[in-house]
Every structure is written in structure tokens, then in C-alpha cells.
N, C-alpha and C. Protein backbone atom coordinates (compact mmCIF):
# COMPACT_ATOMS: atom_id res chain seq x y z
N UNK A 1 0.82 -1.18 0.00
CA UNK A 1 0.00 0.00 0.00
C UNK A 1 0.87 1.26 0.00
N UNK A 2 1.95 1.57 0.81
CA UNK A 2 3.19 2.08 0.85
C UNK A 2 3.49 2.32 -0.63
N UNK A 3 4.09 1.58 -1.53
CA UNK A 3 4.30 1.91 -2.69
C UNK A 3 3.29 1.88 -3.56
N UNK A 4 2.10 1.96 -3.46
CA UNK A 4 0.84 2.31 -4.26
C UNK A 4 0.62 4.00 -4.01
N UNK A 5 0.64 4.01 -2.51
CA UNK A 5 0.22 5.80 -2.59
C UNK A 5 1.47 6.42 -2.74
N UNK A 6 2.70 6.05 -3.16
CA UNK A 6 3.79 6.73 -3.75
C UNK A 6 3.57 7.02 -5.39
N UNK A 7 3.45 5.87 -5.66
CA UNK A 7 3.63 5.86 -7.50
C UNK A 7 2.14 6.85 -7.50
N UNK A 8 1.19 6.61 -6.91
CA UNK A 8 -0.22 7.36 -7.17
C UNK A 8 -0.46 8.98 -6.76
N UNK A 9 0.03 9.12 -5.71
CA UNK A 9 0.61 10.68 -5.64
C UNK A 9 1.81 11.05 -5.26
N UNK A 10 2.82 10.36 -5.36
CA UNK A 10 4.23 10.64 -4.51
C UNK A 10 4.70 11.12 -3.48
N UNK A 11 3.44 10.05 -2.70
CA UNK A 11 3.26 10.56 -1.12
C UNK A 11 4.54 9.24 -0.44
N UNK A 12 5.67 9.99 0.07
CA UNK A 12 6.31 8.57 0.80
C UNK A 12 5.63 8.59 2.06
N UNK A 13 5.29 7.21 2.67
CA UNK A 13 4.84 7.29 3.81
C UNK A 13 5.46 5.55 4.33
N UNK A 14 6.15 5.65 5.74
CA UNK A 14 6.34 4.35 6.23
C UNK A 14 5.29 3.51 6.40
N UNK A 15 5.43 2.23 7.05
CA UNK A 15 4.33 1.60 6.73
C UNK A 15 3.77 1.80 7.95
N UNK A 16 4.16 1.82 8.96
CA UNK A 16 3.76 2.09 10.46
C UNK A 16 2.86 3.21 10.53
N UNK A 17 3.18 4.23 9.61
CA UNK A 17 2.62 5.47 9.73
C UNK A 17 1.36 5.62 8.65
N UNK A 18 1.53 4.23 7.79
CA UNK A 18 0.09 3.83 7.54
C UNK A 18 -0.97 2.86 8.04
N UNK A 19 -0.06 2.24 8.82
CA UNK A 19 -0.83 1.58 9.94
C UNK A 19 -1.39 2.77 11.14
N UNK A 20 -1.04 3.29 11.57
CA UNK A 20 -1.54 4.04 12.53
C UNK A 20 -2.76 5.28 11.74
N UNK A 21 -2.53 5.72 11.08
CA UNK A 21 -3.36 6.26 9.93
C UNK A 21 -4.81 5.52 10.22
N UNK A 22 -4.69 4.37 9.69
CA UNK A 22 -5.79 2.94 9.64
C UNK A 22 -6.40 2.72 10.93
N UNK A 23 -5.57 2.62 12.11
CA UNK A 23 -6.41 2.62 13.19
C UNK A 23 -6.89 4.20 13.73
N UNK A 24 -6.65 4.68 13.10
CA UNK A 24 -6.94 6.43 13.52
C UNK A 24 -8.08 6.46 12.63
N UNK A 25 -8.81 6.26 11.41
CA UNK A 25 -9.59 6.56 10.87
C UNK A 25 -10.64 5.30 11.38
N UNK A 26 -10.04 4.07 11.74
CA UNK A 26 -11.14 3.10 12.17
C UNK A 26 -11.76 2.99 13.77
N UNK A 27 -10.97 3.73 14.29
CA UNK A 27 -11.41 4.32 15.87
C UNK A 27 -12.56 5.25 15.68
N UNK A 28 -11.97 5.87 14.57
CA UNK A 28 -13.49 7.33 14.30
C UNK A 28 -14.57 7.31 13.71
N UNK A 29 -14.61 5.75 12.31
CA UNK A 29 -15.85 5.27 11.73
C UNK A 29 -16.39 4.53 13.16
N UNK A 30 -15.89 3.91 13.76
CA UNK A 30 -16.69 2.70 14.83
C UNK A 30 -16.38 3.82 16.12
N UNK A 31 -16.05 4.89 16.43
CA UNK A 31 -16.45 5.24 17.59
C UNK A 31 -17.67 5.09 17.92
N UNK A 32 -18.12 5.22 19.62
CA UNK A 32 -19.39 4.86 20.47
C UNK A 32 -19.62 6.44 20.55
N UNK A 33 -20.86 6.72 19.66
CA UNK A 33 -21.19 8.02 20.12
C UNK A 33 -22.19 8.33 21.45
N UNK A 34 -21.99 8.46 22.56
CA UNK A 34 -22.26 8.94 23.55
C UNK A 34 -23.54 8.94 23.43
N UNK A 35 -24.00 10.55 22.68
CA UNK A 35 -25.66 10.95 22.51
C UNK A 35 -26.24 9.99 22.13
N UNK A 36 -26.12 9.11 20.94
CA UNK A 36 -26.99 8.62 20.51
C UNK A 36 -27.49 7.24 21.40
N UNK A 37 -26.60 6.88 22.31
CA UNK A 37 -27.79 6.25 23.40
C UNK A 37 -28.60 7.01 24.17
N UNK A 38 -28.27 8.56 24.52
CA UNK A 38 -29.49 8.94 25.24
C UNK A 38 -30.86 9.01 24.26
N UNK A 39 -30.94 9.06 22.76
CA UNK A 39 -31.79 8.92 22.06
C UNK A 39 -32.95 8.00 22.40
N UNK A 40 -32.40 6.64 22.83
CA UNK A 40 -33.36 5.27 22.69
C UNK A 40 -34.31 5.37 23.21
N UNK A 41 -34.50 5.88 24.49
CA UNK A 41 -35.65 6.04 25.07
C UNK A 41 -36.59 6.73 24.51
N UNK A 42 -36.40 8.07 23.42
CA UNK A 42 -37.08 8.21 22.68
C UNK A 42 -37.99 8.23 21.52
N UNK A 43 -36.66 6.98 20.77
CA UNK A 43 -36.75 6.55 20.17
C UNK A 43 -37.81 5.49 19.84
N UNK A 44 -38.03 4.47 21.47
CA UNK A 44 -38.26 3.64 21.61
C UNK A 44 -40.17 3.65 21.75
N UNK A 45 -40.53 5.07 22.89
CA UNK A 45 -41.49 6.04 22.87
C UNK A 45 -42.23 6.07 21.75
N UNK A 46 -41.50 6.80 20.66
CA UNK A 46 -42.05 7.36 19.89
C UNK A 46 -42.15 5.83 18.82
N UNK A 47 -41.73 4.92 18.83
CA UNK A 47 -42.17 3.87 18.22
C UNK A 47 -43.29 3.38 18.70
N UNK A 48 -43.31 3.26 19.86
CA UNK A 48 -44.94 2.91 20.45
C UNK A 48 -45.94 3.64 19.86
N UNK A 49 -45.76 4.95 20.28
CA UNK A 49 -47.09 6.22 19.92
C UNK A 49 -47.56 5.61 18.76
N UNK A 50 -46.63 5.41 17.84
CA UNK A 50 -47.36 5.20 16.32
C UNK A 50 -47.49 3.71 15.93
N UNK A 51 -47.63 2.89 17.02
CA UNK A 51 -47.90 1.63 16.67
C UNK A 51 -48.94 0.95 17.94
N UNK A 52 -49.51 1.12 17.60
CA UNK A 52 -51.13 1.10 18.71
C UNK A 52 -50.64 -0.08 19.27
N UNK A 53 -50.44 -0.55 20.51
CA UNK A 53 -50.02 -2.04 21.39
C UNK A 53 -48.98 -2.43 21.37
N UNK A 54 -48.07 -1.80 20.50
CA UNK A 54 -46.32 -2.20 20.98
C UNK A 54 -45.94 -1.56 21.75
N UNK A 55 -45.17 -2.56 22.84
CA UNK A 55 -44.47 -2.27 24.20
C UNK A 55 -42.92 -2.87 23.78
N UNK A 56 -42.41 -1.68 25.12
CA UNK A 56 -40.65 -1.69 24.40
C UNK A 56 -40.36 -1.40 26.27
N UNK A 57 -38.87 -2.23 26.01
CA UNK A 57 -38.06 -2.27 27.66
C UNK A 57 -37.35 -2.00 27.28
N UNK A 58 -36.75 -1.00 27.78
CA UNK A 58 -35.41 -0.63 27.93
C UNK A 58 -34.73 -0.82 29.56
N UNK A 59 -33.65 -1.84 29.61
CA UNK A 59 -32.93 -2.26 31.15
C UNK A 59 -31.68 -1.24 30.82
N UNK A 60 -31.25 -0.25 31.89
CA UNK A 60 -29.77 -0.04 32.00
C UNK A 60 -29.03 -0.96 33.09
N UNK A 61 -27.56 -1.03 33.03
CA UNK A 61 -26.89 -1.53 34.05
C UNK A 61 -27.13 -0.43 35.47
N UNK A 62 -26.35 -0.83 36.78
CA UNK A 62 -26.13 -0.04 37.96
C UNK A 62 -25.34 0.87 37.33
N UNK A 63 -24.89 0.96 36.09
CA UNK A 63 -24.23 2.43 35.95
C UNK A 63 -24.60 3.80 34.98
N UNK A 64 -25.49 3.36 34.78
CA UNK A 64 -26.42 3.40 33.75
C UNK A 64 -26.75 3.52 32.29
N UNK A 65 -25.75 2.59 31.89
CA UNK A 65 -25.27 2.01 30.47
C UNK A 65 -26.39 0.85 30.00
N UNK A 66 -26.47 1.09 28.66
CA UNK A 66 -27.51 0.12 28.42
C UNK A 66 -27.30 -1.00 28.57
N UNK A 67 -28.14 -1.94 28.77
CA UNK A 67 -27.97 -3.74 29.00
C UNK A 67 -29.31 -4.24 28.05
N UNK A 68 -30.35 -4.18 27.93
CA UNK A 68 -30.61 -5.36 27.27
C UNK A 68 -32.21 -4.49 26.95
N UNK A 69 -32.49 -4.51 26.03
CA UNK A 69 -33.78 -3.60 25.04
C UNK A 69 -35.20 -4.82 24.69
N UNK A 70 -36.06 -4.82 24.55
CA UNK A 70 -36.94 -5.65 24.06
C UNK A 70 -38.10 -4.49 22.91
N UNK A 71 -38.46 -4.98 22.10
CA UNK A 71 -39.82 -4.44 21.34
C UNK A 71 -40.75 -5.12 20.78
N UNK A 72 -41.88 -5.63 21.21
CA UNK A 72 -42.86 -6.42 21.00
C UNK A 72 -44.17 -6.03 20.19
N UNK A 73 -44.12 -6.56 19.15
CA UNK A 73 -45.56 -5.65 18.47
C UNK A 73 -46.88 -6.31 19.08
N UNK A 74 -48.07 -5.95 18.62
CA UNK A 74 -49.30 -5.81 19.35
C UNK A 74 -49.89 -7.57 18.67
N UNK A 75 -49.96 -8.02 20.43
CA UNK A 75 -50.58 -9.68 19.80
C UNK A 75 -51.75 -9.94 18.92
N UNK A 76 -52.37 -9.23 19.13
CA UNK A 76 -53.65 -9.06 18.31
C UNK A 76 -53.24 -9.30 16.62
N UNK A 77 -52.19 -8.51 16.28
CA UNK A 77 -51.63 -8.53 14.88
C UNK A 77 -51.68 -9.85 14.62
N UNK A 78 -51.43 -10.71 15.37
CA UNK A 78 -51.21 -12.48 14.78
C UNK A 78 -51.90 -13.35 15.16
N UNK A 79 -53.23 -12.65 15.46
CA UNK A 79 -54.62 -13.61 15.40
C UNK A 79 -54.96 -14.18 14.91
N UNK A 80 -54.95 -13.84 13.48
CA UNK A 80 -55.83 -14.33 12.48
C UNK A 80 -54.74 -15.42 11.77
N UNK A 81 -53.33 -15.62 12.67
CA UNK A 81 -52.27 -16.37 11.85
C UNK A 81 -52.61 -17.61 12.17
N UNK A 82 -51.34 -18.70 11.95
CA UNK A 82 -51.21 -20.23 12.54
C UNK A 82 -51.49 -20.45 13.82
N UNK A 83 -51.29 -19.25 14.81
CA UNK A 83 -50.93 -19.59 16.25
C UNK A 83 -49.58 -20.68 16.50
N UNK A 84 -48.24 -20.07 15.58
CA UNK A 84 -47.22 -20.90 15.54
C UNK A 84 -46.29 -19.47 15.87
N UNK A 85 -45.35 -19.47 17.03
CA UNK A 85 -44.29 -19.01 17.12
C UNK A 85 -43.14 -19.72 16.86
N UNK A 86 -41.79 -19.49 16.35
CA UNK A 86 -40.51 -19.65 16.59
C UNK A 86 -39.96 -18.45 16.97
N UNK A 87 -38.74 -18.79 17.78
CA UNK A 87 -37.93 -18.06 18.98
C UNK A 87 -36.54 -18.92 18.41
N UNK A 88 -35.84 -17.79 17.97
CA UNK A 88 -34.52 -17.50 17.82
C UNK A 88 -33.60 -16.82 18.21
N UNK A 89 -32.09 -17.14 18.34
CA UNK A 89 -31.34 -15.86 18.49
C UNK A 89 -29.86 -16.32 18.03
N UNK A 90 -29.56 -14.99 17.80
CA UNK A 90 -28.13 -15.02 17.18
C UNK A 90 -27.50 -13.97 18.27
N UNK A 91 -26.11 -14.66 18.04
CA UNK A 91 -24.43 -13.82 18.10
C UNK A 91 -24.49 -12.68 17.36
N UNK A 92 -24.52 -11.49 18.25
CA UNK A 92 -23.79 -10.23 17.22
C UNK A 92 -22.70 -10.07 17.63
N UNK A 93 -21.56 -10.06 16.25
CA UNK A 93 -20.22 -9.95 16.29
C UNK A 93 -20.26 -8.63 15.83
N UNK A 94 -19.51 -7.61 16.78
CA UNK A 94 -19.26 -6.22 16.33
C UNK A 94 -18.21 -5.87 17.57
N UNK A 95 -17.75 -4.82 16.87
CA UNK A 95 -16.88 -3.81 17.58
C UNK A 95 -16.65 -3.38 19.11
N UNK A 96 -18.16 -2.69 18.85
CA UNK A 96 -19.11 -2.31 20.24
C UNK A 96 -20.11 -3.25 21.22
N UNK A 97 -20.47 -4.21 20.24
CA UNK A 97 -21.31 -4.73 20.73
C UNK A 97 -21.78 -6.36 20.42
N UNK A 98 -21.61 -6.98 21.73
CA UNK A 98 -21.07 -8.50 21.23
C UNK A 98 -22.34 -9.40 22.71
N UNK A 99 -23.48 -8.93 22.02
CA UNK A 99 -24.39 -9.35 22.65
C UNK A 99 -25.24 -10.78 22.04
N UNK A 100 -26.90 -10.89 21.99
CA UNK A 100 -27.13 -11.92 21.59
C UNK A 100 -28.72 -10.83 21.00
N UNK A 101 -28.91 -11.38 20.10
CA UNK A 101 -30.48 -11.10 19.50
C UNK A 101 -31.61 -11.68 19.33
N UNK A 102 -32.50 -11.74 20.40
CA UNK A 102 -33.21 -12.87 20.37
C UNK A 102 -35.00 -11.76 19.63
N UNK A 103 -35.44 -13.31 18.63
CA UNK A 103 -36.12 -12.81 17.67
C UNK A 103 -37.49 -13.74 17.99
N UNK A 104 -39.15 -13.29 18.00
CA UNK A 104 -40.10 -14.09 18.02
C UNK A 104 -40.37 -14.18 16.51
N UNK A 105 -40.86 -14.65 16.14
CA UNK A 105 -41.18 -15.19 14.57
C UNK A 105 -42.55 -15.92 14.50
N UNK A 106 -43.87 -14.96 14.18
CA UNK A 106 -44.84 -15.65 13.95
C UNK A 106 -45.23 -15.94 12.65
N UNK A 107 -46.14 -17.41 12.23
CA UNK A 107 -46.65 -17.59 10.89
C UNK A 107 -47.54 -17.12 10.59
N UNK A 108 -47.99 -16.34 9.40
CA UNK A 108 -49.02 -15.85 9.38
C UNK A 108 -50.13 -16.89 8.41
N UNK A 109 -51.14 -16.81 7.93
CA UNK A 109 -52.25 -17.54 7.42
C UNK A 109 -51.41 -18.00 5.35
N UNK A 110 -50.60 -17.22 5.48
CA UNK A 110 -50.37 -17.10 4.29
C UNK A 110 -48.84 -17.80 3.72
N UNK A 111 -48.57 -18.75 5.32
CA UNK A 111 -47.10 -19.42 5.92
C UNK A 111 -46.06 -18.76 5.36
N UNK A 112 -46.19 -17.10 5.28
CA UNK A 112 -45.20 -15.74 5.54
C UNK A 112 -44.81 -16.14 7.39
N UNK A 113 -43.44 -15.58 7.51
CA UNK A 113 -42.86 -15.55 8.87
C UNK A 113 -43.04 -13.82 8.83
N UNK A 114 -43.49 -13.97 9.82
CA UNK A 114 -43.64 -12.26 10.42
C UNK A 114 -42.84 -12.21 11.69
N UNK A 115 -42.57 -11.03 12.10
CA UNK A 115 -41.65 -10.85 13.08
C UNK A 115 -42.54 -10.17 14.42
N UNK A 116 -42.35 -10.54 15.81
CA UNK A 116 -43.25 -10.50 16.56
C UNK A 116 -43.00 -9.78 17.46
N UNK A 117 -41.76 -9.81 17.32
CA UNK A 117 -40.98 -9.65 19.23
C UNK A 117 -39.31 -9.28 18.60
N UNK A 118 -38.35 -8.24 19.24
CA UNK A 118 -37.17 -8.74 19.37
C UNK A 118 -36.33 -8.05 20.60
N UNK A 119 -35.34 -8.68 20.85
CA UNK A 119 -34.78 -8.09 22.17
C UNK A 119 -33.09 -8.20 22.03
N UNK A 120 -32.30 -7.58 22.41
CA UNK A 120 -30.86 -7.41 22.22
C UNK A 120 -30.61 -7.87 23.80
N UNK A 121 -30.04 -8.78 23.94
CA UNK A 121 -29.76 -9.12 25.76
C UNK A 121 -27.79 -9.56 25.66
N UNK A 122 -27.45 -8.56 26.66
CA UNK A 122 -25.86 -9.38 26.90
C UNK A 122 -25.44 -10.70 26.80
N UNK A 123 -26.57 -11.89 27.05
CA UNK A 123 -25.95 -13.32 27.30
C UNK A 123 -26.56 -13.92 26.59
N UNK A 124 -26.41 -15.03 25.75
CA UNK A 124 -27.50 -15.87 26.06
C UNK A 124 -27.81 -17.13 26.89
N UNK A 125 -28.40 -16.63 27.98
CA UNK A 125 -28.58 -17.41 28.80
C UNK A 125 -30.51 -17.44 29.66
N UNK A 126 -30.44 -18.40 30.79
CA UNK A 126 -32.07 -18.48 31.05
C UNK A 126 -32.09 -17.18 31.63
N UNK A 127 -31.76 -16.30 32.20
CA UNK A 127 -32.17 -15.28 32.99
C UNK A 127 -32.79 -14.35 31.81
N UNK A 128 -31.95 -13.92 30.78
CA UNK A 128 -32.61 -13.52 29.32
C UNK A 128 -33.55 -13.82 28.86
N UNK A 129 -33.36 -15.34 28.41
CA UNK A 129 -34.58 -15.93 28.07
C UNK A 129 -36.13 -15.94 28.80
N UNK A 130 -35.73 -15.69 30.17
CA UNK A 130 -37.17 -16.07 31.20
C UNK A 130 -37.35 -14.08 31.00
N UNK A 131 -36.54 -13.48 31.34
CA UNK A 131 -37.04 -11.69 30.95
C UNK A 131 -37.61 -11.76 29.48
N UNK A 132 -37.13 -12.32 28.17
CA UNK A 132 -38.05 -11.98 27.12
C UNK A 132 -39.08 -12.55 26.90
N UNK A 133 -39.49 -13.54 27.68
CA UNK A 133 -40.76 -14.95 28.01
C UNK A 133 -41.76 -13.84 28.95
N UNK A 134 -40.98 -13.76 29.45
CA UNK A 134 -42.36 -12.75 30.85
C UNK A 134 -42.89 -11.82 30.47
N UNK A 135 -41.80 -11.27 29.83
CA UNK A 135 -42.43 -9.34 28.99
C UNK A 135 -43.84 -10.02 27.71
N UNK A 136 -43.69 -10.57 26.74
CA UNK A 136 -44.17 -11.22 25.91
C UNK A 136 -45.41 -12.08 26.68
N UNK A 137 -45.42 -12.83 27.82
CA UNK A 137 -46.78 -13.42 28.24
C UNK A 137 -47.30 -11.97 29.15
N UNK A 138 -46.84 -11.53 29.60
CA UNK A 138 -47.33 -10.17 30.30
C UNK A 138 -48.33 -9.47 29.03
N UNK A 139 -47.35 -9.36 27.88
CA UNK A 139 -48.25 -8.29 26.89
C UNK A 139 -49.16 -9.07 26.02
N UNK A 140 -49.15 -10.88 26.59
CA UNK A 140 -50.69 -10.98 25.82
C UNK A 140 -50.25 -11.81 24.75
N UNK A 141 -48.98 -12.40 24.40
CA UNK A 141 -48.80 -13.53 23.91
C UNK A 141 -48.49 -14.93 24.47
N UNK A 142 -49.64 -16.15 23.75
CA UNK A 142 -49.60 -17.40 24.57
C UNK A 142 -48.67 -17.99 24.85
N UNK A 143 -48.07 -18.31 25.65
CA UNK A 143 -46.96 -19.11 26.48
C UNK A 143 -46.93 -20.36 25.56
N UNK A 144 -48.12 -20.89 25.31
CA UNK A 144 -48.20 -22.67 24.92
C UNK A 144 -47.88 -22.42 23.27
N UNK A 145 -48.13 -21.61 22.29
CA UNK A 145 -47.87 -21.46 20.99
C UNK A 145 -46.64 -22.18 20.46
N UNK A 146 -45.22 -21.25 21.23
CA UNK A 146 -44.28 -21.56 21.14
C UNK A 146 -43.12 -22.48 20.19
N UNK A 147 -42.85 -22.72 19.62
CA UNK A 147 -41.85 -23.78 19.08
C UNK A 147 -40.66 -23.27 18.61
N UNK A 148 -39.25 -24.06 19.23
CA UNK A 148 -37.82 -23.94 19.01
C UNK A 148 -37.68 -24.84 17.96
């Protein structure tokens, strides 16, 4: 790369000093911008307002950094479906954020997968799992539906 941006503008540059370059510009695309977590809560708000029966959690840690989000759309929407859930979740591999994504997935009449529920939680583990189970039978979706 060194002798590419020479011959291309006859810039000499060591290679170290294009390595550091590289982590200087990739610290500043993937920096953690501060504000934009105080956003979520509003964010999260104002997603409700305009969606008649979706409920949203937002957990911070004891310090008051975010930990683990849920957004559930309105059960009623998947009445008229299979009465078939699947419950998934994946690994997010990132920079910032190396949590787990857990996803409800209902069928609809038309055996389209619609999306029901999702929640971003630090682990995946039962304490997660039983918080996105409770929020979800709390707001009115059947416990017994279910299928992994």
C-alpha cells in the first residue's frame, strides 16, 4: 500500500505510519457516540405512539449504560395467523457490541414468517430468556404457541 500511494501521488509514507493512519480513521468510523444512546428512550417512545399495542423495555446496568432492550408488536396482529411461534437468536459480532439477538417469529395464514418480538440481551442465557418470556406473556402472547 506504501508503494501504491507513492507511485499514485508521490506521497512517501512508512508503513507504520500507515498503519496508525488505519487505526486512527477506524477508531473514528466505529467510535461509540455517547448521545446517541441517550436517544433510545425516545426513540423507543415514539415507536410505540405510532404503533397502537407495541411495548418496548429498555434495562440499563447499575451504571447506567444500556444492557438489554426488548420491542414487542401488538398480539392481536397475529390472530388471524397459525398460532405458531418460533424463537430464535443469534451472536452479534461487532466492535461495540457483542451481545445476543433474540427474535419471536410468527406464521401468518399465508405461511409468511412475520416478526413479533425482538430483544438485544448481553448473554444468552435463562435469565434472558425467562425476561423476554415474561415481557411477551405479560403483553398478551400465549406461552403454549411456542416452538424452538
Amino acid at each position: 500500500m506504501a508503494g501504491q500511494l507513492q507511485a499514485d501521488s508521490k506521497l512517501v509514507c512508512s508503513r507504520s505510519m500507515l498503519y496508525r493512519v488505519k487505526e486512527a480513521v477506524l477508531r473514528e468510523v466505529f467510535a461509540e457516540d455517547e448521545k446517541s444512546f441517550e436517544y433510545l428512550p425516545r426513540y423507543l417512545s415514539a415507536f410505540c405512539d405510532r404503533n397502537q399495542g407495541t411495548i418496548t423495555n429498555l434495562e440499563r446496568d447499575h451504571s447506567g449504560n444500556f444492557s438489554r432492550v426488548l420491542v414487542a408488536l401488538d398480539p392481536a396482529w397475529f390472530s388471524g395467523g397459525q398460532a405458531i411461534f418460533g424463537v430464535d437468536a443469534a451472536h452479534m459480532k461487532h466492535r461495540l457490541y457483542n451481545g445476543i439477538q433474540i427474535v419471536l417469529v410468527a406464521r401468518d395464514g399465508n405461511f409468511q414468517n412475520r416478526v413479533a418480538a425482538v430483544a438485544l440481551a448481553p448473554l444468552e442465557d435463562h435469565a434472558n430468556y425467562l425476561w423476554f418470556f415474561q415481557i411477551l406473556v405479560r403483553h398478551g402472547f400465549r406461552s403454549e404457541m411456542y416452538v424452538f
